[in-house]
PDB file of N, CA and C in Angstrom:
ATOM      1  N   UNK A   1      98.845  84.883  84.218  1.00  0.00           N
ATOM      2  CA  UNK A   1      98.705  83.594  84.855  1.00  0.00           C
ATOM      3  C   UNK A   1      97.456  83.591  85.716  1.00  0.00           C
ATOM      4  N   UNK A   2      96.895  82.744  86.072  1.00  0.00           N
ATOM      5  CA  UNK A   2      95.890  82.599  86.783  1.00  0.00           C
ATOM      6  C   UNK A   2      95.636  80.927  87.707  1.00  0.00           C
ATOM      7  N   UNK A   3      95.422  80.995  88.502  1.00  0.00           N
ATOM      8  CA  UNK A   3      95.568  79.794  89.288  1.00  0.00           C
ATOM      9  C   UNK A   3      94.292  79.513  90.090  1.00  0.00           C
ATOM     10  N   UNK A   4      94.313  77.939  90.448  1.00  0.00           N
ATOM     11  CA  UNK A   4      93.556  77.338  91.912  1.00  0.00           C
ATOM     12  C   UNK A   4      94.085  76.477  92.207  1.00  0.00           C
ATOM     13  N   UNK A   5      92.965  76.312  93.187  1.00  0.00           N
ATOM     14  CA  UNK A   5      93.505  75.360  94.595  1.00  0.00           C
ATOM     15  C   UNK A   5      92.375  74.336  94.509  1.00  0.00           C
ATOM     16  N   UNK A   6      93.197  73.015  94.316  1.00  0.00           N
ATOM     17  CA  UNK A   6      91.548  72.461  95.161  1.00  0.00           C
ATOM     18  C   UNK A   6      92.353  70.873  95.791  1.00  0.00           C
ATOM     19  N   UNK A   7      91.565  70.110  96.844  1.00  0.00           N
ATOM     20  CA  UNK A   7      91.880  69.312  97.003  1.00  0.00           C
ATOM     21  C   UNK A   7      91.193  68.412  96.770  1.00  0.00           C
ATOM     22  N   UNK A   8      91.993  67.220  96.237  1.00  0.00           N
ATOM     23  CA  UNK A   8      92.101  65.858  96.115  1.00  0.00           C
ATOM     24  C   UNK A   8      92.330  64.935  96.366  1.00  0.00           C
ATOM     25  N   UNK A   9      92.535  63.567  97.214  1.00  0.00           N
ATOM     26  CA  UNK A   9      92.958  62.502  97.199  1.00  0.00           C
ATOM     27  C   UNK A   9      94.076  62.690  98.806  1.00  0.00           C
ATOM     28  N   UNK A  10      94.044  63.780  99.363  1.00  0.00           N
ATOM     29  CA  UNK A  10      94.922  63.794 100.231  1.00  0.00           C
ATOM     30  C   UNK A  10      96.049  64.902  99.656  1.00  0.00           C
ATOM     31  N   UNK A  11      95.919  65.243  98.326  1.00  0.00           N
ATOM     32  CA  UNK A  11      97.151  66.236  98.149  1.00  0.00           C
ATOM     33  C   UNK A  11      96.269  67.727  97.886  1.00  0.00           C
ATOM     34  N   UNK A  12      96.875  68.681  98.159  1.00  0.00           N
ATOM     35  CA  UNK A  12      96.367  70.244  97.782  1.00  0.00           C
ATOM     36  C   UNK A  12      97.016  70.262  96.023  1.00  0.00           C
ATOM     37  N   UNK A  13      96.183  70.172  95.506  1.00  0.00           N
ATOM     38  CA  UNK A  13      96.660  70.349  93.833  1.00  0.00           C
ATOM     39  C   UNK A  13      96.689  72.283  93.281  1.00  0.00           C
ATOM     40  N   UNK A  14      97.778  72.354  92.916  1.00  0.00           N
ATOM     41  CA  UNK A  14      97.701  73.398  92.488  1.00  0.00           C
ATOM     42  C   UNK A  14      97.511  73.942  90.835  1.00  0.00           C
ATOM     43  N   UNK A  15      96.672  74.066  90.049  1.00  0.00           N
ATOM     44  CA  UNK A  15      96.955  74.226  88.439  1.00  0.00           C
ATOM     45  C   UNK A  15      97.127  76.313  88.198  1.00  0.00           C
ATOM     46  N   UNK A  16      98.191  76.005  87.685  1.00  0.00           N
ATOM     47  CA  UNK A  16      98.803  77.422  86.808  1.00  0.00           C
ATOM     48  C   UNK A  16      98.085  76.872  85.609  1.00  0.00           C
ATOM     49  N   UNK A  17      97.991  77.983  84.858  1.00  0.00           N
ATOM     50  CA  UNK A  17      97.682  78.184  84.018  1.00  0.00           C
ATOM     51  C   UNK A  17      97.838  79.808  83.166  1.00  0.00           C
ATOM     52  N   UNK A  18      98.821  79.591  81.515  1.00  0.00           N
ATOM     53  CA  UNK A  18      99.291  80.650  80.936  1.00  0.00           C
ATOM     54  C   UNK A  18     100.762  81.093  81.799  1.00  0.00           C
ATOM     55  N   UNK A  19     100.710  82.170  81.445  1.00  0.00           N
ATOM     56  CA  UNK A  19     102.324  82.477  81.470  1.00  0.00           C
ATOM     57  C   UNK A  19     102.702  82.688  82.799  1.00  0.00           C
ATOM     58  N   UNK A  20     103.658  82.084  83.322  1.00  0.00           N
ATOM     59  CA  UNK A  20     104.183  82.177  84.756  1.00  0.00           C
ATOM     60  C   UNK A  20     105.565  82.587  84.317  1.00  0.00           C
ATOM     61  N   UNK A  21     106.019  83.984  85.105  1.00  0.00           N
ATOM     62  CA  UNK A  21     106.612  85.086  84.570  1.00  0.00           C
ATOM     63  C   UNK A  21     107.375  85.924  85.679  1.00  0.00           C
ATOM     64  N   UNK A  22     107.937  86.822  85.329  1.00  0.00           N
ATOM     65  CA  UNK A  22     108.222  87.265  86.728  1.00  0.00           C
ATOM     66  C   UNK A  22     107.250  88.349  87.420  1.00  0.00           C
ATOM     67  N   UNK A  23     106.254  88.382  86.239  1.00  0.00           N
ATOM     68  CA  UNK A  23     105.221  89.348  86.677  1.00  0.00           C
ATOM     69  C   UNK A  23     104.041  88.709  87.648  1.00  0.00           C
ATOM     70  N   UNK A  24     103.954  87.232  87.974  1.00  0.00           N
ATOM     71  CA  UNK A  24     102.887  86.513  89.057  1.00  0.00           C
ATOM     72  C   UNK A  24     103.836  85.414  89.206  1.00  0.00           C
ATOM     73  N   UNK A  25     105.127  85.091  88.933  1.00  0.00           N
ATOM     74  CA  UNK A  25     105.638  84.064  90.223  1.00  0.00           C
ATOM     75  C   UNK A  25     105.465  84.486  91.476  1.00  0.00           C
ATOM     76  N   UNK A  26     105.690  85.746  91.609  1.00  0.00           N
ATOM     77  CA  UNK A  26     105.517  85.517  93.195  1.00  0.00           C
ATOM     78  C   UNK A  26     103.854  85.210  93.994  1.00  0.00           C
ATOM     79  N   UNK A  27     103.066  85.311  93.113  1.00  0.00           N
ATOM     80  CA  UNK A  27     101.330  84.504  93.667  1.00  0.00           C
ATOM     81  C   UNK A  27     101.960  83.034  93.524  1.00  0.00           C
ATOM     82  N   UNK A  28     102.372  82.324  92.388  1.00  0.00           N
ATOM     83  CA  UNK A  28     102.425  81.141  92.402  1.00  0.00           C
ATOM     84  C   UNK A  28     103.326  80.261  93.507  1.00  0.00           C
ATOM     85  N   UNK A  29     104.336  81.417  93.828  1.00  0.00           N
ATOM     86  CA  UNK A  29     105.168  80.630  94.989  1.00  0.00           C
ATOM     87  C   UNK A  29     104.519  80.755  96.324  1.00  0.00           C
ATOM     88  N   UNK A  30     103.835  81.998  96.313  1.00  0.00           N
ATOM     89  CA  UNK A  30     102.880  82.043  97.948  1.00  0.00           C
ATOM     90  C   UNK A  30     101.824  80.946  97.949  1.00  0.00           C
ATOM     91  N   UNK A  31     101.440  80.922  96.763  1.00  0.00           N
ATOM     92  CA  UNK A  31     100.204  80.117  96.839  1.00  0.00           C
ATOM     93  C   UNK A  31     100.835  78.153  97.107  1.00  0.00           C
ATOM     94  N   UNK A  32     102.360  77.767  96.457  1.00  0.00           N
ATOM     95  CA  UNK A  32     102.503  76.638  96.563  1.00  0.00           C
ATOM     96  C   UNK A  32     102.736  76.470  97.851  1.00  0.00           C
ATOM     97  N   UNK A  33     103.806  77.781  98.446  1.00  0.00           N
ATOM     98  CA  UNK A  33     104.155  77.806  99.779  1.00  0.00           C
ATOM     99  C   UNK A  33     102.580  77.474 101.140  1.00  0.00           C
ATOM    100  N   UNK A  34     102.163  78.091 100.501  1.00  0.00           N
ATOM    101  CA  UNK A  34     100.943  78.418 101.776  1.00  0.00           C
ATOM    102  C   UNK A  34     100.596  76.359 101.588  1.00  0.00           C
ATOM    103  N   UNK A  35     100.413  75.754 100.223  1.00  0.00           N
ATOM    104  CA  UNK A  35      99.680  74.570 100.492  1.00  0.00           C
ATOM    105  C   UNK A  35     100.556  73.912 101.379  1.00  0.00           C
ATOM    106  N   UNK A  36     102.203  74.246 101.488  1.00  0.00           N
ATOM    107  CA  UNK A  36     102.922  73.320 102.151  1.00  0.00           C
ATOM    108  C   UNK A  36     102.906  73.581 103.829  1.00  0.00           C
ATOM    109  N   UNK A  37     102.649  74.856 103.945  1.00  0.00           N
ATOM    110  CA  UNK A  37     102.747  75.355 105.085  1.00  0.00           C
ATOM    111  C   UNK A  37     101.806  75.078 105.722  1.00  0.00           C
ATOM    112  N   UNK A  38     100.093  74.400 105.281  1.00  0.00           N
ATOM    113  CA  UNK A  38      99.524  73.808 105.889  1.00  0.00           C
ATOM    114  C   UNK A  38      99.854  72.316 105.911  1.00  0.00           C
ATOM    115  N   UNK A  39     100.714  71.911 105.616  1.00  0.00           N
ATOM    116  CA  UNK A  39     101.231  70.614 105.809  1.00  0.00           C
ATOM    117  C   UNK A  39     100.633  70.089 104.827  1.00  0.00           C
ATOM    118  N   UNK A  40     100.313  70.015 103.651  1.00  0.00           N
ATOM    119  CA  UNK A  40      99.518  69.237 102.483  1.00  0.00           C
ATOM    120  C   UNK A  40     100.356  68.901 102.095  1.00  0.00           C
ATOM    121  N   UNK A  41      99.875  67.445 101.367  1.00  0.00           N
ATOM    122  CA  UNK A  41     101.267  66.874 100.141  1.00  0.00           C
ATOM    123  C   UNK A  41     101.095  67.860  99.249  1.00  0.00           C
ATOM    124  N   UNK A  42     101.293  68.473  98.046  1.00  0.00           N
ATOM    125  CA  UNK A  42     101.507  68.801  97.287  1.00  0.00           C
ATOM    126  C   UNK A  42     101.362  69.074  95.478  1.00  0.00           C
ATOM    127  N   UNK A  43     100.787  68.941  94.522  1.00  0.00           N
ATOM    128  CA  UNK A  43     101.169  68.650  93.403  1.00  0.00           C
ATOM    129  C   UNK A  43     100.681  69.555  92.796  1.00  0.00           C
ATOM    130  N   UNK A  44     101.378  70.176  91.844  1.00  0.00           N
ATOM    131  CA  UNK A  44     101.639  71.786  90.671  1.00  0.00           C
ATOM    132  C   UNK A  44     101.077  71.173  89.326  1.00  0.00           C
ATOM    133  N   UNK A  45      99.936  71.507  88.727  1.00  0.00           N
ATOM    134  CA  UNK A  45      99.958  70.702  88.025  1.00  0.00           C
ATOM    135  C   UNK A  45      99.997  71.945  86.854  1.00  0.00           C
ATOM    136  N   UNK A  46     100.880  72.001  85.643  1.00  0.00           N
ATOM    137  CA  UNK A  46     101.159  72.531  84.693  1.00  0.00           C
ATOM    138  C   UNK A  46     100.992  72.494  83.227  1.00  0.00           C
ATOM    139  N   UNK A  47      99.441  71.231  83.306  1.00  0.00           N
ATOM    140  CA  UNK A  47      99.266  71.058  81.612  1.00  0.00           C
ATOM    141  C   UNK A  47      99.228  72.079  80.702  1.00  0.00           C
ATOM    142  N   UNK A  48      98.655  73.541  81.887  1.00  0.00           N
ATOM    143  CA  UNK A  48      97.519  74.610  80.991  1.00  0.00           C
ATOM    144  C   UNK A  48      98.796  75.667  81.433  1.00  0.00           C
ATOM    145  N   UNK A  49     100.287  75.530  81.127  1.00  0.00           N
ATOM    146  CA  UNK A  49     101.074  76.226  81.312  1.00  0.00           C
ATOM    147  C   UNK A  49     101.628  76.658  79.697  1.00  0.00           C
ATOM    148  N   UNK A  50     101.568  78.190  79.566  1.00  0.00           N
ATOM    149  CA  UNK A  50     102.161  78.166  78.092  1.00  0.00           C
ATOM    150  C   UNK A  50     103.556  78.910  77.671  1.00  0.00           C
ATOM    151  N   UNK A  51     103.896  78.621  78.898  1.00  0.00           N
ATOM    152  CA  UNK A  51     105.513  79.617  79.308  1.00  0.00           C
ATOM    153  C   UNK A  51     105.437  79.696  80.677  1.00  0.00           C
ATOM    154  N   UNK A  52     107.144  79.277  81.351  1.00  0.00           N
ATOM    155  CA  UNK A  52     107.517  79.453  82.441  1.00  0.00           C
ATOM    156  C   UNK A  52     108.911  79.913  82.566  1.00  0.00           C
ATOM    157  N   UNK A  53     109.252  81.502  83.162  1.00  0.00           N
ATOM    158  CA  UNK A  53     110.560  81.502  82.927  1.00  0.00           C
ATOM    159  C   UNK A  53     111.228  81.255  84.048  1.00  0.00           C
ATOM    160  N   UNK A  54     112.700  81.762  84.219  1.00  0.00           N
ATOM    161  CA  UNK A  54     113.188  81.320  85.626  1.00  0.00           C
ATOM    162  C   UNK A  54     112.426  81.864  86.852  1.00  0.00           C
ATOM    163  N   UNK A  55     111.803  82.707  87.036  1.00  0.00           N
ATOM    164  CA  UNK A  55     111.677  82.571  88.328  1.00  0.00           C
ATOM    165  C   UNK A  55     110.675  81.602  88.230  1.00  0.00           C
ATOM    166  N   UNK A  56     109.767  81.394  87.711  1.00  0.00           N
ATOM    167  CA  UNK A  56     108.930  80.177  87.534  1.00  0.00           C
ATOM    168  C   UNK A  56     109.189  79.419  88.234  1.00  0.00           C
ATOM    169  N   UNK A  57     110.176  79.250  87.797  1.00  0.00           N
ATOM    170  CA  UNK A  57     111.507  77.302  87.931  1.00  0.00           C
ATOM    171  C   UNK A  57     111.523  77.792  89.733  1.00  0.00           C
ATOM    172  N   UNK A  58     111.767  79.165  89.747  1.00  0.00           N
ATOM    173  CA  UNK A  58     112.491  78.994  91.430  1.00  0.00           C
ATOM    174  C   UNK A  58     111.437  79.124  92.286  1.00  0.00           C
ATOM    175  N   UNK A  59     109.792  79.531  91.804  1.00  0.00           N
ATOM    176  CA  UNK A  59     108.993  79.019  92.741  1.00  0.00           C
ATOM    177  C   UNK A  59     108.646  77.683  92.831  1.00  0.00           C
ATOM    178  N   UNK A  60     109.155  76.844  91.678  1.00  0.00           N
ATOM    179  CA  UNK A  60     108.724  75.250  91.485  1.00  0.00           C
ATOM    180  C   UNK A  60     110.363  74.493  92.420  1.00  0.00           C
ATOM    181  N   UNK A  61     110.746  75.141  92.622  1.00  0.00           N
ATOM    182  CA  UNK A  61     112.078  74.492  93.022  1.00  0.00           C
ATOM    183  C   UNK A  61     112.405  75.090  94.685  1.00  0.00           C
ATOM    184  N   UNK A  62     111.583  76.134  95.449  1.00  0.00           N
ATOM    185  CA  UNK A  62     111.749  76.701  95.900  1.00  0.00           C
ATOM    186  C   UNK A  62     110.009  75.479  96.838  1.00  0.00           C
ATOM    187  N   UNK A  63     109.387  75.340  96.526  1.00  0.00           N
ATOM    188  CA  UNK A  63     108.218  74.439  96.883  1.00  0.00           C
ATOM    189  C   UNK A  63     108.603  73.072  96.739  1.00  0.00           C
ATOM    190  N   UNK A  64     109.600  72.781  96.105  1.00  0.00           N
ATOM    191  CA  UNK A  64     110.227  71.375  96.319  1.00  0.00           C
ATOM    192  C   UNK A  64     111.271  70.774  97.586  1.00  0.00           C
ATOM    193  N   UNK A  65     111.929  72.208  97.487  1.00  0.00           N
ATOM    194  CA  UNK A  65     112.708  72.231  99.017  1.00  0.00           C
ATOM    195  C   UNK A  65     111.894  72.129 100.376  1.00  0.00           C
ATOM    196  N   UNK A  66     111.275  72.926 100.359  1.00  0.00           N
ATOM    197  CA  UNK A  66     110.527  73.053 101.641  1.00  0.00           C
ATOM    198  C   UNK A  66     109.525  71.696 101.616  1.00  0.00           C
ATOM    199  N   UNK A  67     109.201  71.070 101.088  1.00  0.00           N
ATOM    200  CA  UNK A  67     108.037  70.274 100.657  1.00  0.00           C
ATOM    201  C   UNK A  67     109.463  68.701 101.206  1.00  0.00           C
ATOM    202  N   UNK A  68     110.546  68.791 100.753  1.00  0.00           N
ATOM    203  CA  UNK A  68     111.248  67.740 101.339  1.00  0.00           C
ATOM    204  C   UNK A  68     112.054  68.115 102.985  1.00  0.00           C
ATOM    205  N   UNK A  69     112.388  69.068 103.389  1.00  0.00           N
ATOM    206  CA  UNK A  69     112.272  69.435 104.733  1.00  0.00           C
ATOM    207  C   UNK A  69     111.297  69.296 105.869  1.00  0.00           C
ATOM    208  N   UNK A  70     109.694  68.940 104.803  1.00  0.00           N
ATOM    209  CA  UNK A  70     108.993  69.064 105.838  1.00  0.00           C
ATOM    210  C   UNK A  70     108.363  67.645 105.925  1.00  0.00           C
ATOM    211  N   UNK A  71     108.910  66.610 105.020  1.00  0.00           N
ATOM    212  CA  UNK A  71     108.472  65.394 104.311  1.00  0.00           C
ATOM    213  C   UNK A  71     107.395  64.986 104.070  1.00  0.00           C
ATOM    214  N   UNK A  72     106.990  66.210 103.446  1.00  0.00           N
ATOM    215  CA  UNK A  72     106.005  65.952 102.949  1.00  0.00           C
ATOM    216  C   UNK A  72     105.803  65.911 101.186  1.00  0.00           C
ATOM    217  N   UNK A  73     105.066  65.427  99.968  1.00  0.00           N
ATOM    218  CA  UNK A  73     105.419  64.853  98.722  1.00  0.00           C
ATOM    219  C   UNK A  73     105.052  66.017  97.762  1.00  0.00           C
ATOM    220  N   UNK A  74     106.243  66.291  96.924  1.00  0.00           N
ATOM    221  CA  UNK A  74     105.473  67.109  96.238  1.00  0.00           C
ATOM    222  C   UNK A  74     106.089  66.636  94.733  1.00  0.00           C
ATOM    223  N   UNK A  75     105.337  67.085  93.682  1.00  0.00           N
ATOM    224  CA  UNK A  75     105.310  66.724  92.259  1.00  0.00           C
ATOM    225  C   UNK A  75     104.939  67.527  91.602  1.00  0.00           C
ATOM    226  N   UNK A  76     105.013  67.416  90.163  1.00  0.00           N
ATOM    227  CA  UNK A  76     104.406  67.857  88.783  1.00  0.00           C
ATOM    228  C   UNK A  76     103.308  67.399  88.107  1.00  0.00           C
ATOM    229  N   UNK A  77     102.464  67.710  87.917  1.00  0.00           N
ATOM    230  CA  UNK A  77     101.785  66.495  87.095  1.00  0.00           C
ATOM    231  C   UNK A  77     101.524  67.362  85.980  1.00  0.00           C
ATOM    232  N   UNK A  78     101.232  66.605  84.407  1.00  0.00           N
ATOM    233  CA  UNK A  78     100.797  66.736  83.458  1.00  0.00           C
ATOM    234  C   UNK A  78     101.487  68.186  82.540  1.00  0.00           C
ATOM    235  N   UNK A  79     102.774  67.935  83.157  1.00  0.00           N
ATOM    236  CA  UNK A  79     103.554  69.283  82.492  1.00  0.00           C
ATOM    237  C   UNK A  79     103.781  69.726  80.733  1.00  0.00           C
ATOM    238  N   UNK A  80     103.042  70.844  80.492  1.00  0.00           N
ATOM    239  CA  UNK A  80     103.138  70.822  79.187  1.00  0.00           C
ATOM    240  C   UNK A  80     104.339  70.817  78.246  1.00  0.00           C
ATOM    241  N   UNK A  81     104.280  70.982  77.378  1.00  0.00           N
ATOM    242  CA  UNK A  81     105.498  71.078  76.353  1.00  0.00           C
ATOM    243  C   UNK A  81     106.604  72.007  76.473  1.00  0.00           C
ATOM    244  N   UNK A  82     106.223  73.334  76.366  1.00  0.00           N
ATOM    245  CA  UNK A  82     106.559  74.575  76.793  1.00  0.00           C
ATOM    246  C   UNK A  82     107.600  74.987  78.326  1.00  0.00           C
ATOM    247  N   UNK A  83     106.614  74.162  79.319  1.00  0.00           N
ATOM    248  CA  UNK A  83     106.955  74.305  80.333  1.00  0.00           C
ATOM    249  C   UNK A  83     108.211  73.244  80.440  1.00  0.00           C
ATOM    250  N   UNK A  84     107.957  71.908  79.933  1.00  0.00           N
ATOM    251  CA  UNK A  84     109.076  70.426  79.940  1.00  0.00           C
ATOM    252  C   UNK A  84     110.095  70.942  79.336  1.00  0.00           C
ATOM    253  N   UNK A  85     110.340  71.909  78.168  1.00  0.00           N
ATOM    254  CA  UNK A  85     111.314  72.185  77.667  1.00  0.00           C
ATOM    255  C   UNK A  85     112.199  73.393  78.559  1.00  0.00           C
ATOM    256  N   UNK A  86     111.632  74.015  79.438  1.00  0.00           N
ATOM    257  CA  UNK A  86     112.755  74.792  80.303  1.00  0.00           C
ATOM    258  C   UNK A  86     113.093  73.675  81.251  1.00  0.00           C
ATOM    259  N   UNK A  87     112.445  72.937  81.803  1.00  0.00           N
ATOM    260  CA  UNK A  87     112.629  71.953  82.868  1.00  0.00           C
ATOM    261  C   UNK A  87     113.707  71.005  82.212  1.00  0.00           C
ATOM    262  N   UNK A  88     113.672  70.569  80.948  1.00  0.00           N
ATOM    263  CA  UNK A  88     114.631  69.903  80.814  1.00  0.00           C
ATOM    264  C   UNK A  88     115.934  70.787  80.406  1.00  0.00           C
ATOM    265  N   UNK A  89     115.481  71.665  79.847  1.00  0.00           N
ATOM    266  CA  UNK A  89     116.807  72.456  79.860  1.00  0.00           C
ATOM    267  C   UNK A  89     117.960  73.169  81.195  1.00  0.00           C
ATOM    268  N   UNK A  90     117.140  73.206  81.798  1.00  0.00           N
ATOM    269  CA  UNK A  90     117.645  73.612  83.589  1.00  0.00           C
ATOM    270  C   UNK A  90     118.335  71.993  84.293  1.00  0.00           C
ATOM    271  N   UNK A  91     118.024  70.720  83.358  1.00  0.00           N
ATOM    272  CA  UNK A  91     117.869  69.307  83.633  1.00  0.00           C
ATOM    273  C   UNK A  91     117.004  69.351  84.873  1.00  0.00           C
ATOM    274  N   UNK A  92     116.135  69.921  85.313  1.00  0.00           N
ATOM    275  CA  UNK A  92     115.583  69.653  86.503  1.00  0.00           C
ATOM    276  C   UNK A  92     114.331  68.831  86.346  1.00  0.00           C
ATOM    277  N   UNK A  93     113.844  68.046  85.207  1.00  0.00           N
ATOM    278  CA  UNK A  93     113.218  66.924  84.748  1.00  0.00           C
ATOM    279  C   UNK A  93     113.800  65.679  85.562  1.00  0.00           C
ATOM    280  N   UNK A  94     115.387  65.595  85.833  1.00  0.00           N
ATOM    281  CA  UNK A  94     115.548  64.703  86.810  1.00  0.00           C
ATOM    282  C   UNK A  94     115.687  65.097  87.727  1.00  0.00           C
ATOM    283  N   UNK A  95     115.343  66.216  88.413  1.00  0.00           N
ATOM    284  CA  UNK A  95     115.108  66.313  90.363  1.00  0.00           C
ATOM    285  C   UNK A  95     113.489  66.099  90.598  1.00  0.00           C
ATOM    286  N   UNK A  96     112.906  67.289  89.616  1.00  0.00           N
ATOM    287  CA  UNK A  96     111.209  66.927  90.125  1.00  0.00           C
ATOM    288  C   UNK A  96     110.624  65.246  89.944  1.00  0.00           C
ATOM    289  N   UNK A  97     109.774  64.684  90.834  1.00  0.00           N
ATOM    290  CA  UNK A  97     108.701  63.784  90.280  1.00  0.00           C
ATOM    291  C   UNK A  97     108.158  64.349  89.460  1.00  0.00           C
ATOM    292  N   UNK A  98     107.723  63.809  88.260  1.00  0.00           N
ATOM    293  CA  UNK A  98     107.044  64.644  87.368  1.00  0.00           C
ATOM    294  C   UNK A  98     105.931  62.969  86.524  1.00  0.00           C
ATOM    295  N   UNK A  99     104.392  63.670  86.650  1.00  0.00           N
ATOM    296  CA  UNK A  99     103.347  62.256  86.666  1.00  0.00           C
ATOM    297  C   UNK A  99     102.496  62.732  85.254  1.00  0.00           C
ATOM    298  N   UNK A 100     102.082  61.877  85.066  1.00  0.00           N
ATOM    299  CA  UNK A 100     100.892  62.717  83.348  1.00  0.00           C
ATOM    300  C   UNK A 100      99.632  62.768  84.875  1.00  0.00           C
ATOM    301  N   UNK A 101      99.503  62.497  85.755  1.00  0.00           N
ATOM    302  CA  UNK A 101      98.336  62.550  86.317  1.00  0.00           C
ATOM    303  C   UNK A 101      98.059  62.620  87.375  1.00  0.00           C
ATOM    304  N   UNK A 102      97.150  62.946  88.667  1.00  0.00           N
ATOM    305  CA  UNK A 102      97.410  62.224  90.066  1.00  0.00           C
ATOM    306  C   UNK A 102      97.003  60.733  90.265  1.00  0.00           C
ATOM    307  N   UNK A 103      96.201  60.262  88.830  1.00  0.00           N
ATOM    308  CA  UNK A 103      96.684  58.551  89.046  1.00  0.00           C
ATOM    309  C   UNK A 103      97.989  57.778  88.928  1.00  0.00           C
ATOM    310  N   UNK A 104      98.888  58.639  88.341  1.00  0.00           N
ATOM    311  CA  UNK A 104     100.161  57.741  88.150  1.00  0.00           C
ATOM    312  C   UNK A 104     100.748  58.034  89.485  1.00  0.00           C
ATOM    313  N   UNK A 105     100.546  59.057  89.684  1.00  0.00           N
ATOM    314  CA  UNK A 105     101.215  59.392  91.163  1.00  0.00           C
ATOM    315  C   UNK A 105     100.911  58.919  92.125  1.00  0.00           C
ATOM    316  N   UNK A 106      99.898  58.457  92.905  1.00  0.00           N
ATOM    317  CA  UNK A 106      98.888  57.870  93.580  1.00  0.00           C
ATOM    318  C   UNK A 106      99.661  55.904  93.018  1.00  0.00           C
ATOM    319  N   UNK A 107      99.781  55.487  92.028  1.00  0.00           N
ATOM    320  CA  UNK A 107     100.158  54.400  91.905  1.00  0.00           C
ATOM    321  C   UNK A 107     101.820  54.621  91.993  1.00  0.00           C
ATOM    322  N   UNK A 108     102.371  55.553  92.217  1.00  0.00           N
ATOM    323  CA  UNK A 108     104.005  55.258  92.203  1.00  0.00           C
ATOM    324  C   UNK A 108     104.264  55.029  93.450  1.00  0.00           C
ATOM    325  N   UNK A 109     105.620  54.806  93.593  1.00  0.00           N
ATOM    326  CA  UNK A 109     106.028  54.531  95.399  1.00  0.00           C
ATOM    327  C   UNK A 109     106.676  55.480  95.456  1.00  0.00           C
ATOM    328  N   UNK A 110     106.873  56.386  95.113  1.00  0.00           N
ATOM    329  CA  UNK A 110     107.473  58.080  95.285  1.00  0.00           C
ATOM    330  C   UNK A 110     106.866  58.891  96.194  1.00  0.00           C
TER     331      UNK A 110
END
């Protein structure tokens, strides 16, 4: 897996990219953690994701908690195939916001 950071629009965007595993979830959860912990909105974006297993899910679910404790917004954007199919299989397709973009997101009231 390999990741950055960059900001945008008011949110700290995060893109994974390749296999998020149990061998670098834990970079991906420090790294979502740290954007929340500076108080940033949020958004994981997972197009360039080509496998995510559970712990995956529990750094993406684990950055969703804290991210609504601290009310501040966090999302998915542009989640690939691969990755949508554990998400919907966990059904957690209906807890995350999940956007094709940070324009849809930026236009939702979410």
């Amino acid at each position: 897996m390999a990741y950055q950071v960059k900001e945008e629009r008011g949110f700290s965007i995060v893109l994974l990219t390749g296999d998020v595993d149990l061998s670098c979830s834990p970079d991906a959860r420090k790294t979502i953690l740290d954007c929340l912990e500076s108080s940033q909105n949020t958004l994981v974006d997972l197009s360039d994701v080509s496998y995510i297993d559970s712990s995956g899910v529990a750094s993406l679910v684990e950055g969703y908690q804290t991210a609504k404790k601290k009310n501040l917004k966090f999302a998915l954007l542009g989640v690939s195939g691969p990755a949508m199919s554990v998400l919907e299989l966990a059904r957690l397709d209906k807890v995350f916001p999940i956007y094709a973009d940070i324009e849809e997101c930026l236009s939702s009231d979410g």
